[in-house]
PDB file of N, CA and C in Angstrom:
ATOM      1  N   UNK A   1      25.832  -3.536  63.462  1.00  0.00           N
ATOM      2  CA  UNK A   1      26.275  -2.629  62.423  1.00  0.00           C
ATOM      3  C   UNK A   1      26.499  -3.443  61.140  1.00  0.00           C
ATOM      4  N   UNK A   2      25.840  -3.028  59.847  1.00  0.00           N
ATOM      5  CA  UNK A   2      26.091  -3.470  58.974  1.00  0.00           C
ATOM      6  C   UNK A   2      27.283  -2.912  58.095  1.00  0.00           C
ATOM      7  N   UNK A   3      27.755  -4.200  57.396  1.00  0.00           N
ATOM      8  CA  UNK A   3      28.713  -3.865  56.761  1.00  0.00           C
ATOM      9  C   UNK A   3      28.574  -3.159  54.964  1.00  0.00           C
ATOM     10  N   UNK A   4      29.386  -2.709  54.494  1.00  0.00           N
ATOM     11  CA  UNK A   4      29.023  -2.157  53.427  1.00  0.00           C
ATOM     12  C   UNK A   4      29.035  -3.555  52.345  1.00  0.00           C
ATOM     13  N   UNK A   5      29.346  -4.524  52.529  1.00  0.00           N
ATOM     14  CA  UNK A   5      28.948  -5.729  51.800  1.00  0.00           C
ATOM     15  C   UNK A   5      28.113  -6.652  51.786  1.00  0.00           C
ATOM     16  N   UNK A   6      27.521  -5.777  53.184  1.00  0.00           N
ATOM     17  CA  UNK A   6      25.761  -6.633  53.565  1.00  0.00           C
ATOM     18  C   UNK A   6      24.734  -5.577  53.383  1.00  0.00           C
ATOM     19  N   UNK A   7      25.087  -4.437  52.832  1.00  0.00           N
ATOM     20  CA  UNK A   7      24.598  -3.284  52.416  1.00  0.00           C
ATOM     21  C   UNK A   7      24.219  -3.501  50.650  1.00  0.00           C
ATOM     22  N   UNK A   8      25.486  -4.559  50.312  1.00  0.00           N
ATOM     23  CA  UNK A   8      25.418  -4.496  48.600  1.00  0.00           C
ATOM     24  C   UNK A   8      24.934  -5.974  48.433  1.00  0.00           C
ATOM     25  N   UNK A   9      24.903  -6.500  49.362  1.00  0.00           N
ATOM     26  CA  UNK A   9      24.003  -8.269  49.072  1.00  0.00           C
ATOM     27  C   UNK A   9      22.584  -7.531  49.013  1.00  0.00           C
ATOM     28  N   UNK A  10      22.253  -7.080  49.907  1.00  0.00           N
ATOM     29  CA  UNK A  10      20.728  -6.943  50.671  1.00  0.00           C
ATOM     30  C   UNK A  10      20.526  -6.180  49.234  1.00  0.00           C
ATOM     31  N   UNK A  11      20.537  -4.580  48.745  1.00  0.00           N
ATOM     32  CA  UNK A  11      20.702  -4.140  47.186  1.00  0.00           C
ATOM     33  C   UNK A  11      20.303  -5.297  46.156  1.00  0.00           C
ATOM     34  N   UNK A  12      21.363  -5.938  45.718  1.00  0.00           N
ATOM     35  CA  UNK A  12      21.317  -6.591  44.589  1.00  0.00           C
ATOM     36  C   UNK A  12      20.266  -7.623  45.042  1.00  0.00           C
ATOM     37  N   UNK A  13      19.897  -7.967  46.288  1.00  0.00           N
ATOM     38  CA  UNK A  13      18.459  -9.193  46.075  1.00  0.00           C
ATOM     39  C   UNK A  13      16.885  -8.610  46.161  1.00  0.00           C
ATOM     40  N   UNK A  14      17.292  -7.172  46.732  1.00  0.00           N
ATOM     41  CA  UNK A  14      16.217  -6.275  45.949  1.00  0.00           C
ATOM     42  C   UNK A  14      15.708  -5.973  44.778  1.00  0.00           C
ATOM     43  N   UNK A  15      17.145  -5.430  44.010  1.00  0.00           N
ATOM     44  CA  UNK A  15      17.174  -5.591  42.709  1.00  0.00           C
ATOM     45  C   UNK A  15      16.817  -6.778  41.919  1.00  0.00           C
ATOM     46  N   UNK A  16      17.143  -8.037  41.799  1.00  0.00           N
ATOM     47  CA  UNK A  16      16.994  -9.033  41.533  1.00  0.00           C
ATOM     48  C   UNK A  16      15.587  -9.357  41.750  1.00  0.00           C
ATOM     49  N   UNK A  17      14.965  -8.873  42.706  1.00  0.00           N
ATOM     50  CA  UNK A  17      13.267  -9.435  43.004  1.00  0.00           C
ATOM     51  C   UNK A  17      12.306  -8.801  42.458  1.00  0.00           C
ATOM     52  N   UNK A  18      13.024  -7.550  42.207  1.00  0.00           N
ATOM     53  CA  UNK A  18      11.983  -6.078  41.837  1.00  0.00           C
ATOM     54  C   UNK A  18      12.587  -6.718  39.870  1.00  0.00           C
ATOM     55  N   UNK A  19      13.017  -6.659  38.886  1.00  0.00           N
ATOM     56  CA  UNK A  19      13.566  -8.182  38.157  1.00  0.00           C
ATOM     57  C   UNK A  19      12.447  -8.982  37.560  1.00  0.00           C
ATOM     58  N   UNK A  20      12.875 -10.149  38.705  1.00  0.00           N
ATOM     59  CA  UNK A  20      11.714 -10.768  38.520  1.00  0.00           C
ATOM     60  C   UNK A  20      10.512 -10.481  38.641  1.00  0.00           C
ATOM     61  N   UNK A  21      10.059  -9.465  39.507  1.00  0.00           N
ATOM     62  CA  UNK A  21       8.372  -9.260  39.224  1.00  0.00           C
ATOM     63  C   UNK A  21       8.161  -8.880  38.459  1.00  0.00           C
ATOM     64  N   UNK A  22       8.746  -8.015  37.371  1.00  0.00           N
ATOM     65  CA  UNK A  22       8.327  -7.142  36.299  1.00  0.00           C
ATOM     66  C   UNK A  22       8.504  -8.145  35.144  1.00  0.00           C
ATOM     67  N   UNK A  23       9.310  -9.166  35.330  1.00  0.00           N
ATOM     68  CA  UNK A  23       9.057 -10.415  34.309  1.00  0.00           C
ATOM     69  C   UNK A  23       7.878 -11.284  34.437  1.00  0.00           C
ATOM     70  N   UNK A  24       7.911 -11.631  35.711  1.00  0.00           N
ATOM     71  CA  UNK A  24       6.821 -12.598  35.487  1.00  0.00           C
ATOM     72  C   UNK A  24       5.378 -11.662  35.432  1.00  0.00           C
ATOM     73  N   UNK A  25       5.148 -10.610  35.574  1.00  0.00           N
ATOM     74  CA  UNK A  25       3.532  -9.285  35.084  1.00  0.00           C
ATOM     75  C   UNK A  25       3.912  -9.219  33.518  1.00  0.00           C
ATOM     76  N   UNK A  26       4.679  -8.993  33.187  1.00  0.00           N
ATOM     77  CA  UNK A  26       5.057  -9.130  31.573  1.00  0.00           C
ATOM     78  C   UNK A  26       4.683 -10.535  30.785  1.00  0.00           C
ATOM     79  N   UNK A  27       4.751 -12.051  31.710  1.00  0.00           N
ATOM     80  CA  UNK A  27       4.557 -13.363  30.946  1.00  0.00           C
ATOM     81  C   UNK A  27       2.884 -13.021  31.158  1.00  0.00           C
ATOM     82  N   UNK A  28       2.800 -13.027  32.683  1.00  0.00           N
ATOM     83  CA  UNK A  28       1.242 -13.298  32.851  1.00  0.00           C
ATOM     84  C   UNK A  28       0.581 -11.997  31.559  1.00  0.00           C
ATOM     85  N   UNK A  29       0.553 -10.985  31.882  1.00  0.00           N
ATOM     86  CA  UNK A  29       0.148  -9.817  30.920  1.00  0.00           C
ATOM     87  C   UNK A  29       0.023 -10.552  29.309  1.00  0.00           C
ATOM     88  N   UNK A  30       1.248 -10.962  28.783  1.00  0.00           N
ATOM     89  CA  UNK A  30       1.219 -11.662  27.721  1.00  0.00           C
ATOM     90  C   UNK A  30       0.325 -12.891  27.650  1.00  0.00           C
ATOM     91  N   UNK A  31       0.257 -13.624  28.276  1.00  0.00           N
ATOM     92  CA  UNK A  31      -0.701 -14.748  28.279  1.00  0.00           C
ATOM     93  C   UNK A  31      -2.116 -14.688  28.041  1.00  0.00           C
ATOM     94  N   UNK A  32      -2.172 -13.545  29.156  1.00  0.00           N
ATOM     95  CA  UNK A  32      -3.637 -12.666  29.306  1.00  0.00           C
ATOM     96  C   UNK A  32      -4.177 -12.051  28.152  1.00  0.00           C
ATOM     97  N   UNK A  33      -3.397 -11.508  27.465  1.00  0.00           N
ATOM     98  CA  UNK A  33      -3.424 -10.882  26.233  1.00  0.00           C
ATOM     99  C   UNK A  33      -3.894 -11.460  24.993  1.00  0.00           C
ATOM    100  N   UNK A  34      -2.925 -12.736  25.001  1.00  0.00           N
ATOM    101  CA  UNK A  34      -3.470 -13.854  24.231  1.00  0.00           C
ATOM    102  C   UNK A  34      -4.431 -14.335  23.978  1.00  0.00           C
ATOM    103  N   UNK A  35      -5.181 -14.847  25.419  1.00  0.00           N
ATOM    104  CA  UNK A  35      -6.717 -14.934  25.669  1.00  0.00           C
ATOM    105  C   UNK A  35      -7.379 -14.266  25.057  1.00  0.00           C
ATOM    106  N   UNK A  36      -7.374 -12.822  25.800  1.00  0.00           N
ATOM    107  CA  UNK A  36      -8.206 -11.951  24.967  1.00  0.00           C
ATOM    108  C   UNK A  36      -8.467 -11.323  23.670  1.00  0.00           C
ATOM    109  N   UNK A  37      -7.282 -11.666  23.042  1.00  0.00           N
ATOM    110  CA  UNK A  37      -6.984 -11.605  21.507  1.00  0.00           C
ATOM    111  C   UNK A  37      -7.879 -12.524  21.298  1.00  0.00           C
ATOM    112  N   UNK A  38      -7.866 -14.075  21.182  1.00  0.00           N
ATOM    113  CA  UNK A  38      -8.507 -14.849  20.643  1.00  0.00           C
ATOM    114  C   UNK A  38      -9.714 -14.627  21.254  1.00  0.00           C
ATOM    115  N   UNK A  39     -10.617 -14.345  22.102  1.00  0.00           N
ATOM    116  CA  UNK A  39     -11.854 -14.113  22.328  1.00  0.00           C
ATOM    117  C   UNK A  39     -12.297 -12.986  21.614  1.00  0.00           C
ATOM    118  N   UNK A  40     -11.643 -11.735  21.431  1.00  0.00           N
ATOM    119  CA  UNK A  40     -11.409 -10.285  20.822  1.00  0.00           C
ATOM    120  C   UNK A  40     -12.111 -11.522  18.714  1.00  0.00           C
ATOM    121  N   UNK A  41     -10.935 -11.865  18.821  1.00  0.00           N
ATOM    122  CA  UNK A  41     -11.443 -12.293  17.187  1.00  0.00           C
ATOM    123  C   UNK A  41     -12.268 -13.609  16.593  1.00  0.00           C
ATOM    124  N   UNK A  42     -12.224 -14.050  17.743  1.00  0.00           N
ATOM    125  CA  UNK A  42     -13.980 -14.300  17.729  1.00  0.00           C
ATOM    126  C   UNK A  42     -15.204 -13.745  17.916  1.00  0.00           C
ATOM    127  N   UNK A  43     -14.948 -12.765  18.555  1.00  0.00           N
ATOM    128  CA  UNK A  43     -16.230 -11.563  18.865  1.00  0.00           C
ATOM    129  C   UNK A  43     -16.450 -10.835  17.120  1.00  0.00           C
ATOM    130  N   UNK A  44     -15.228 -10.486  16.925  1.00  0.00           N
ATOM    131  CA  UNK A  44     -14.981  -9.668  15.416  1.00  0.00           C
ATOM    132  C   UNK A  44     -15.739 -10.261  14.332  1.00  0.00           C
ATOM    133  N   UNK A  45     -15.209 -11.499  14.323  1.00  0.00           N
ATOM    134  CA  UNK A  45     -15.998 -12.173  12.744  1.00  0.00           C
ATOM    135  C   UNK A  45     -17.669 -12.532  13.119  1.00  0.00           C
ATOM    136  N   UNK A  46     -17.712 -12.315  14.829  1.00  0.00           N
ATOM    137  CA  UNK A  46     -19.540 -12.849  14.701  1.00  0.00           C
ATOM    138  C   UNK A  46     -19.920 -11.783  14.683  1.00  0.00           C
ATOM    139  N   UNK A  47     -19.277 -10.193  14.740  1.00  0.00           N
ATOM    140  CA  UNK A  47     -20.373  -9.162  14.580  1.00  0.00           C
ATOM    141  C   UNK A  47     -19.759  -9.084  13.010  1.00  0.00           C
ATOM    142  N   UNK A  48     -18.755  -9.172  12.224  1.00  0.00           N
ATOM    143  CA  UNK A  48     -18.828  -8.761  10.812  1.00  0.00           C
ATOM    144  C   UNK A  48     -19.672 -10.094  10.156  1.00  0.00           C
ATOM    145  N   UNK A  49     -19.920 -11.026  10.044  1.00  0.00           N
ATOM    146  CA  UNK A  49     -20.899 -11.515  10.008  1.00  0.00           C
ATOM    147  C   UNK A  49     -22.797 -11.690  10.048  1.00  0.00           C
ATOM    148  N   UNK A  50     -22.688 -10.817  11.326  1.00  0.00           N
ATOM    149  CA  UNK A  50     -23.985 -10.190  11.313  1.00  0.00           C
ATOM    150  C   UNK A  50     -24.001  -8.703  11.824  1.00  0.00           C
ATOM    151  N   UNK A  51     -23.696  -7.896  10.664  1.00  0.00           N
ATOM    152  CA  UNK A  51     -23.839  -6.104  11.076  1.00  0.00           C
ATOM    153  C   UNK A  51     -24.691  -5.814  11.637  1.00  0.00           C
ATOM    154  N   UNK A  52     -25.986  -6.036  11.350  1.00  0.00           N
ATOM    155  CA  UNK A  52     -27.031  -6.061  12.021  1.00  0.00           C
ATOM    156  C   UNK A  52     -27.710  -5.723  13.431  1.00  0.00           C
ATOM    157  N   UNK A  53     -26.117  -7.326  13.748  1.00  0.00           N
ATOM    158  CA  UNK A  53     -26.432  -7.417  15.419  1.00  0.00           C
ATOM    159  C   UNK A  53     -26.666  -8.547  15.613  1.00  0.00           C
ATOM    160  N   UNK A  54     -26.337  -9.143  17.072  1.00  0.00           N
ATOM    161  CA  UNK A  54     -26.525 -10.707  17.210  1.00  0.00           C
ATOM    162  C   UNK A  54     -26.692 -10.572  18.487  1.00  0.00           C
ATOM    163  N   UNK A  55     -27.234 -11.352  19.240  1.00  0.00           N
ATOM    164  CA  UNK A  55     -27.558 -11.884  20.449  1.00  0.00           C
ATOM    165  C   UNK A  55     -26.107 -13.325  21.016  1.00  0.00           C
ATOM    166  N   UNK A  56     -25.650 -13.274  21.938  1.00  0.00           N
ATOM    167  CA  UNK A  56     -24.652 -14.426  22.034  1.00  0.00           C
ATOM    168  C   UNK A  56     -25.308 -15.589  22.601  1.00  0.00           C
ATOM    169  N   UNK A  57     -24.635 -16.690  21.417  1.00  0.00           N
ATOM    170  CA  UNK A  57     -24.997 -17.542  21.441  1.00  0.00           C
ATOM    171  C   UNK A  57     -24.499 -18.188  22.702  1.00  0.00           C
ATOM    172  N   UNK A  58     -24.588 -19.773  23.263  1.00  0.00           N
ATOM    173  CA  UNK A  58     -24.010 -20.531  24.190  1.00  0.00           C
ATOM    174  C   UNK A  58     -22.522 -20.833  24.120  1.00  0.00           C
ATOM    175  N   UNK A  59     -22.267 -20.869  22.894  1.00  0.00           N
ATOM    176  CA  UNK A  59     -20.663 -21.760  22.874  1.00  0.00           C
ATOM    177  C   UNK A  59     -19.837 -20.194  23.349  1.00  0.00           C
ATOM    178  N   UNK A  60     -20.282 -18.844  22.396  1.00  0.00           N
ATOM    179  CA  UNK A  60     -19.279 -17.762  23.119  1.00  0.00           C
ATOM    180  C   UNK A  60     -19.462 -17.145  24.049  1.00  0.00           C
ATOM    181  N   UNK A  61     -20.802 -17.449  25.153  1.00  0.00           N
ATOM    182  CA  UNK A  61     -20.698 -17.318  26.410  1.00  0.00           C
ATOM    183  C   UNK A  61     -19.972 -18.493  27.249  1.00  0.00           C
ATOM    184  N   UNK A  62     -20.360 -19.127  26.647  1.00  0.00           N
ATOM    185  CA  UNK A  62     -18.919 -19.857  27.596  1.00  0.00           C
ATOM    186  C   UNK A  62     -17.315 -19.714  26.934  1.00  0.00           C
ATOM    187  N   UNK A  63     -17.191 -19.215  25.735  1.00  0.00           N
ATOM    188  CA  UNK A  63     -16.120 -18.982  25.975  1.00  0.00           C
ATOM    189  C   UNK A  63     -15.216 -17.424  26.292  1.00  0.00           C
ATOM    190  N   UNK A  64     -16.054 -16.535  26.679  1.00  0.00           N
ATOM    191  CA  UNK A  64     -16.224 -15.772  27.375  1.00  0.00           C
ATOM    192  C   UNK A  64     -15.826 -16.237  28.698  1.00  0.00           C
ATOM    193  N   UNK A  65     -16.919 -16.884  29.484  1.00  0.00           N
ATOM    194  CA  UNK A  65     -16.381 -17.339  30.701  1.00  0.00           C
ATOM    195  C   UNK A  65     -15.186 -18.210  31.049  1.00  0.00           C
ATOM    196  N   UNK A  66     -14.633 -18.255  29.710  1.00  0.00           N
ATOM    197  CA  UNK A  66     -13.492 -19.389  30.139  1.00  0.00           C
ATOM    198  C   UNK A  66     -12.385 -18.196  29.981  1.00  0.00           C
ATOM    199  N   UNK A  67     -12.547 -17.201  29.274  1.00  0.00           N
ATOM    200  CA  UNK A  67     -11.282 -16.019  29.455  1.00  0.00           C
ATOM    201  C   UNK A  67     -11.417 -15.571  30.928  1.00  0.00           C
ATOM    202  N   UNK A  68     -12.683 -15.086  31.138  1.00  0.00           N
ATOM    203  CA  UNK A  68     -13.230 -14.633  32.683  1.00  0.00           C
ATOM    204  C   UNK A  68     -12.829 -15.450  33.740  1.00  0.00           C
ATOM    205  N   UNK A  69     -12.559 -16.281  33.468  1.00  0.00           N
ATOM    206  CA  UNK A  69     -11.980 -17.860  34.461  1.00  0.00           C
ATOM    207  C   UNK A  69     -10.572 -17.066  35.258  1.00  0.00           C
ATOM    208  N   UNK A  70      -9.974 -17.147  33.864  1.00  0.00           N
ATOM    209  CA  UNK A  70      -8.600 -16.748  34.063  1.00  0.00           C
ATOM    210  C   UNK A  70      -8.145 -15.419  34.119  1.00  0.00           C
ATOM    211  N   UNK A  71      -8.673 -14.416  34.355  1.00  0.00           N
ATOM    212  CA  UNK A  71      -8.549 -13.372  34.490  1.00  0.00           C
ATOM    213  C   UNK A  71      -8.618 -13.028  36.006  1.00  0.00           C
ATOM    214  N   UNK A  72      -7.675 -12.241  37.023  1.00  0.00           N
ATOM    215  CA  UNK A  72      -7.871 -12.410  37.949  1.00  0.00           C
ATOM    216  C   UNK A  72      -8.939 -11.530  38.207  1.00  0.00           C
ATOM    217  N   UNK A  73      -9.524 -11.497  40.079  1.00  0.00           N
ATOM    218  CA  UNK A  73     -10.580 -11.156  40.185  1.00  0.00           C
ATOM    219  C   UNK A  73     -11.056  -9.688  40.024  1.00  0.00           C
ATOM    220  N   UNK A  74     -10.039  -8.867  40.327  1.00  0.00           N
ATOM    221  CA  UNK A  74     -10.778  -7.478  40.370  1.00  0.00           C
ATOM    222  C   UNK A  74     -11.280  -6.704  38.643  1.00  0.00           C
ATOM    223  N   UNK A  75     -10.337  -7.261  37.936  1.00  0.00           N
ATOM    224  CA  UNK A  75     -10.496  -7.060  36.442  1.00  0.00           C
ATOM    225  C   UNK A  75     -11.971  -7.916  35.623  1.00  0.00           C
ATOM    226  N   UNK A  76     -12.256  -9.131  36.263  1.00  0.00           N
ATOM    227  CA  UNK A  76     -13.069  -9.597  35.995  1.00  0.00           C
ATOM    228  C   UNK A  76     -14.133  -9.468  36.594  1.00  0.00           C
ATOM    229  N   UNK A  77     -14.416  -8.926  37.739  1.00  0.00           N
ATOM    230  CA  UNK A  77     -15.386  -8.228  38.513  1.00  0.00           C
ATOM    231  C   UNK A  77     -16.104  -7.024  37.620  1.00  0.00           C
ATOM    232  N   UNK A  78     -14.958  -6.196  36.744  1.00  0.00           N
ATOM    233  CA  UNK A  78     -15.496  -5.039  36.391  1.00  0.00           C
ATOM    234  C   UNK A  78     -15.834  -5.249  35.068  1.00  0.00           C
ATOM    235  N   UNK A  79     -15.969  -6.527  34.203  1.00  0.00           N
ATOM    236  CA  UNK A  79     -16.927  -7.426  33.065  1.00  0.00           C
ATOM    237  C   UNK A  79     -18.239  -6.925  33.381  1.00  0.00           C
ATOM    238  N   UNK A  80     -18.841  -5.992  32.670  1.00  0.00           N
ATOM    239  CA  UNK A  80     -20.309  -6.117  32.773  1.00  0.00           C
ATOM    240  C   UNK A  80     -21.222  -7.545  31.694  1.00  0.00           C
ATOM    241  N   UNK A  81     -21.717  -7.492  32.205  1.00  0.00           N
ATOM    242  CA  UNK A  81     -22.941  -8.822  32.011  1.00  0.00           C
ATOM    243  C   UNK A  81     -23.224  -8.244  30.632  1.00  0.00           C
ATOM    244  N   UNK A  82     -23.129  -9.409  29.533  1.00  0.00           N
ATOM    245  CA  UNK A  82     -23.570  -8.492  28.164  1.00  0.00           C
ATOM    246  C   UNK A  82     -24.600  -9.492  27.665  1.00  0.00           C
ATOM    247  N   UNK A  83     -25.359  -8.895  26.504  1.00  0.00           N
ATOM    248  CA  UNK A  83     -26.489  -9.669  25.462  1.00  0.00           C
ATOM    249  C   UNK A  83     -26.026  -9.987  24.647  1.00  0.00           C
ATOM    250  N   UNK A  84     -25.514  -8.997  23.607  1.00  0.00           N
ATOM    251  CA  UNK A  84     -25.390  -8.617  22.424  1.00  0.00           C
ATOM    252  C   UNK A  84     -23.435  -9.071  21.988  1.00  0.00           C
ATOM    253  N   UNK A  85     -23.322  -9.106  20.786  1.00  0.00           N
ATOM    254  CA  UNK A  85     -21.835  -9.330  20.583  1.00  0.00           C
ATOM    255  C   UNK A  85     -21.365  -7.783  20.546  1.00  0.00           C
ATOM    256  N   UNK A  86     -21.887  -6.943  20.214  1.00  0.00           N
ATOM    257  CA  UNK A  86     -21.503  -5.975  20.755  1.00  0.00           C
ATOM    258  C   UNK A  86     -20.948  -5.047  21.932  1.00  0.00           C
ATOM    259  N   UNK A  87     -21.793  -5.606  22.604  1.00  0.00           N
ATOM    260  CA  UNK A  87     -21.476  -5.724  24.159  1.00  0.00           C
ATOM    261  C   UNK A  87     -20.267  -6.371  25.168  1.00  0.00           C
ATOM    262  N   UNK A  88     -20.282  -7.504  23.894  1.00  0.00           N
ATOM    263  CA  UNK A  88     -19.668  -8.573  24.550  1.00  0.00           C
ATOM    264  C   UNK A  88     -18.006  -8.212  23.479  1.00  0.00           C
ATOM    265  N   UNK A  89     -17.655  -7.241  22.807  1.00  0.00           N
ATOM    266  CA  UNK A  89     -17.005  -6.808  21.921  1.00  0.00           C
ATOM    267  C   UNK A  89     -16.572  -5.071  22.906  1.00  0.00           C
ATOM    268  N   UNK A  90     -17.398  -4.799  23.371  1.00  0.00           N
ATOM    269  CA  UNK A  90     -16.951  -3.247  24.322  1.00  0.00           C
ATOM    270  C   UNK A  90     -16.659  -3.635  25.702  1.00  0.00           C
ATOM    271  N   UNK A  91     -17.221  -4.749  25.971  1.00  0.00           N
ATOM    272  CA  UNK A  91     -16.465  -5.376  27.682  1.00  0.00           C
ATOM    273  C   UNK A  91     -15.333  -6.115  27.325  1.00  0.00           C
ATOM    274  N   UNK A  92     -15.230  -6.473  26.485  1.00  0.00           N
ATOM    275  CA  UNK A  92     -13.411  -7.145  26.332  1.00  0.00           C
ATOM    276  C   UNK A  92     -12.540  -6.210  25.714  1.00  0.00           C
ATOM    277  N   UNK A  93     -12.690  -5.095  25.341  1.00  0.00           N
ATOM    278  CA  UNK A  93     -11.488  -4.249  24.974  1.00  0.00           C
ATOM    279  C   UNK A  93     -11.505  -3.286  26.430  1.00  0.00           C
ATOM    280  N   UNK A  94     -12.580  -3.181  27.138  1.00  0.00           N
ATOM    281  CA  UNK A  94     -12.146  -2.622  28.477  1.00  0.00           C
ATOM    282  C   UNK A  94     -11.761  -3.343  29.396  1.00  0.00           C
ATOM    283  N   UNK A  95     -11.798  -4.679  29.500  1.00  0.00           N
ATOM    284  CA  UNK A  95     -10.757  -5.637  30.234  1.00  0.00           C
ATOM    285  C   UNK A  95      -9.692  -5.568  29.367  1.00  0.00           C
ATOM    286  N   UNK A  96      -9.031  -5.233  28.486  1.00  0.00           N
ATOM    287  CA  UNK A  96      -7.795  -5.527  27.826  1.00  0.00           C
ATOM    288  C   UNK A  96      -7.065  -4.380  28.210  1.00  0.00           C
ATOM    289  N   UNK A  97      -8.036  -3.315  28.409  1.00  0.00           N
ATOM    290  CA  UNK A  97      -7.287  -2.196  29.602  1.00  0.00           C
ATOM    291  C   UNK A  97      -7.045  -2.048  30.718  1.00  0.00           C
ATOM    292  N   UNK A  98      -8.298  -2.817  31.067  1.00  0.00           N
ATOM    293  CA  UNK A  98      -8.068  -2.517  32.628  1.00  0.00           C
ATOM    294  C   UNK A  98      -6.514  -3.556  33.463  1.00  0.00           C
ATOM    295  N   UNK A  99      -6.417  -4.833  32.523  1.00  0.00           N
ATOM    296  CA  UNK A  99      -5.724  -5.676  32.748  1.00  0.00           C
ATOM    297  C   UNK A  99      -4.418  -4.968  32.487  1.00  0.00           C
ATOM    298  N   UNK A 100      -3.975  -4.377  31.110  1.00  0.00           N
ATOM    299  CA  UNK A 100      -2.764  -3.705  31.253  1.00  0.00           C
ATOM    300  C   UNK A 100      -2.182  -2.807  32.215  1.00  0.00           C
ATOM    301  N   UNK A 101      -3.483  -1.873  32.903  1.00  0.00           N
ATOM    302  CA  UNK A 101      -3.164  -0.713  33.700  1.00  0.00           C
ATOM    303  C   UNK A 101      -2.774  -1.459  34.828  1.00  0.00           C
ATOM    304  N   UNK A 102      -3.403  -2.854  35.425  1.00  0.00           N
ATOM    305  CA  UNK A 102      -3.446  -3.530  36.847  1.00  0.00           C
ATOM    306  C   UNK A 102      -2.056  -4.098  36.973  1.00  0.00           C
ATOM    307  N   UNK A 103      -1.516  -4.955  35.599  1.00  0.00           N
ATOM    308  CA  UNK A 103      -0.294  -5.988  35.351  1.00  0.00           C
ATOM    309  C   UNK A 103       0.795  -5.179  35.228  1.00  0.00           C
ATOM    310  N   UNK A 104       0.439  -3.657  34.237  1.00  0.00           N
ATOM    311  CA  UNK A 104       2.055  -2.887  34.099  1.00  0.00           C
ATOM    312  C   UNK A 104       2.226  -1.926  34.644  1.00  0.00           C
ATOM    313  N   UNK A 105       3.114  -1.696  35.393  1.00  0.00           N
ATOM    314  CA  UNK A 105       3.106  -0.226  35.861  1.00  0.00           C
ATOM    315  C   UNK A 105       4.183   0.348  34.844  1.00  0.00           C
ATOM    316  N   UNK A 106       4.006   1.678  34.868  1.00  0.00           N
ATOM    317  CA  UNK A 106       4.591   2.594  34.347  1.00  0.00           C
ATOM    318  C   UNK A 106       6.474   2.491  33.521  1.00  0.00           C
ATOM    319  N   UNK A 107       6.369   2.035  34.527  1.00  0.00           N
ATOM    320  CA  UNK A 107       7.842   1.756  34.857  1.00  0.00           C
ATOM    321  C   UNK A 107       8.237   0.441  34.198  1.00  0.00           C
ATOM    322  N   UNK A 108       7.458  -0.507  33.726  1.00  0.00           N
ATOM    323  CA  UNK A 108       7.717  -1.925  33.005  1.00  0.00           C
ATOM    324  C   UNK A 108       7.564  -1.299  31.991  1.00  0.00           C
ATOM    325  N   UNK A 109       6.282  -0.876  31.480  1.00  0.00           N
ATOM    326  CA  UNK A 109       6.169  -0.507  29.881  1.00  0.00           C
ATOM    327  C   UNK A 109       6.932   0.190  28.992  1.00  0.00           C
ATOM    328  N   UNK A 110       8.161   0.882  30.233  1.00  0.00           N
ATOM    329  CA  UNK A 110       8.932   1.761  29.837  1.00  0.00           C
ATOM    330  C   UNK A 110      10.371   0.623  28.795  1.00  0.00           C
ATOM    331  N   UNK A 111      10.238  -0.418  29.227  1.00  0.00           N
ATOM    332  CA  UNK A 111      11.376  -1.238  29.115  1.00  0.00           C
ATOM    333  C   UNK A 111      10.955  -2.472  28.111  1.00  0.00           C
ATOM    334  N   UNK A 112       9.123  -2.054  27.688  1.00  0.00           N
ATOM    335  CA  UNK A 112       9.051  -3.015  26.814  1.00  0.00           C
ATOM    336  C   UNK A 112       8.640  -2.867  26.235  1.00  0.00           C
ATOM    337  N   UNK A 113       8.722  -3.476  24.708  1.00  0.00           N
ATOM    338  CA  UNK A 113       8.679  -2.873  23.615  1.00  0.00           C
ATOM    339  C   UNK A 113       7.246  -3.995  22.707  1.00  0.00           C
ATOM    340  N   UNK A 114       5.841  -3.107  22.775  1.00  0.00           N
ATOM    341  CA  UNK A 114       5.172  -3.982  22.213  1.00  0.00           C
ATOM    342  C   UNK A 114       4.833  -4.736  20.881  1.00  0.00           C
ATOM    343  N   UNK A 115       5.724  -4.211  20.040  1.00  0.00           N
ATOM    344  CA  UNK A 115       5.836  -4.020  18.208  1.00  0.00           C
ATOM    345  C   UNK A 115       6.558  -5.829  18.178  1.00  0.00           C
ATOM    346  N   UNK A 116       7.822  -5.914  19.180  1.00  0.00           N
ATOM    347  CA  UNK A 116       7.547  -7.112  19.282  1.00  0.00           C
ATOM    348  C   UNK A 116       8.157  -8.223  20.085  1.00  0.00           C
ATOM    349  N   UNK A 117       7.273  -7.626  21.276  1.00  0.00           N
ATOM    350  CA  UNK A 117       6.632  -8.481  22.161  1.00  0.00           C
ATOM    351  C   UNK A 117       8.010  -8.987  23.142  1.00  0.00           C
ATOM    352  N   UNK A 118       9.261  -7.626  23.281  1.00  0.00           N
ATOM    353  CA  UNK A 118      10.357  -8.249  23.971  1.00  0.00           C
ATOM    354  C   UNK A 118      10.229  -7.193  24.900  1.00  0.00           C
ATOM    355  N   UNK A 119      11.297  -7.653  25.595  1.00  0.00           N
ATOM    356  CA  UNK A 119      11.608  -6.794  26.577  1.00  0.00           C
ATOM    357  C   UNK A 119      12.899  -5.899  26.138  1.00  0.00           C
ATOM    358  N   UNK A 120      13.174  -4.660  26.095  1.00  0.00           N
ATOM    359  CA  UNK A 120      13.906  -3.726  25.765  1.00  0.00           C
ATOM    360  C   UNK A 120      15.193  -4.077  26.263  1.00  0.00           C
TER     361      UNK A 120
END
C-alpha cells in the first residue's frame, strides 16, 4: 500500500520529467531551426540573385546535406531530392514544418513564445 507521500514523490518526478522533455524538444527544435534558417538564407540570396533560376551548385548541396546530417531521420527521409534552388528553397520550408510538428506538441507551443524565443 502506498502512502500518500509516495503518491506525491512518484507525481512530482513525473512532473519534473514531462519538464524536462519539453525543454530539451524546445533546445533541440531551436538548434534545428537555426540550421535551417541559415541554409533557408542561403537558398534566398542564390535564387534573388538569379530570378531566372539556378541549378545547385556543389558547395550548397553539400551544405544541404550537412543540415540533412543533423536532422533526425524521419523528417529527413521526407527531403525530396532537388535540382533547382527552387526546389531546394520548397524542401526546406517543408522540413521546417515537418520538424516543428515532430519536436512540438501542442501543448509546448502553448508555453512558448516565438517573437522571442523564451519560454512563457
Amino acid at each position: 500500500m502506498k502512502s500518500n507521500l509516495d503518491r506525491t514523490n512518484l507525481d512530482i518526478v513525473r512532473h519534473w520529467w514531462a519538464t524536462q522533455s519539453n525543454s530539451r524538444a524546445l533546445r533541440e527544435y531551436r538548434r534545428l531551426r537555426l540550421l535551417t534558417d541559415g541554409l533557408l538564407d542561403h537558398l534566398e540570396r542564390l535564387n534573388m540573385e538569379h530570378p531566372q533560376g539556378r541549378e545547385l551548385d556543389d558547395a550548397t548541396r553539400d551544405a544541404i546535406s550537412g543540415v540533412l546530417a543533423q536532422v533526425p531521420a524521419p523528417s529527413r527521409q521526407s527531403f525530396r531530392e532537388c535540382r533547382t534552388v527552387q526546389e531546394a528553397l520548397d524542401g526546406v520550408f517543408e522540413l521546417k514544418g515537418d520538424l516543428r510538428r515532430q519536436a512540438l506538441p501542442d501543448e509546448v507551443l502553448l508555453s512558448w513564445d516565438s517573437e522571442t524565443d523564451q519560454e512563457a
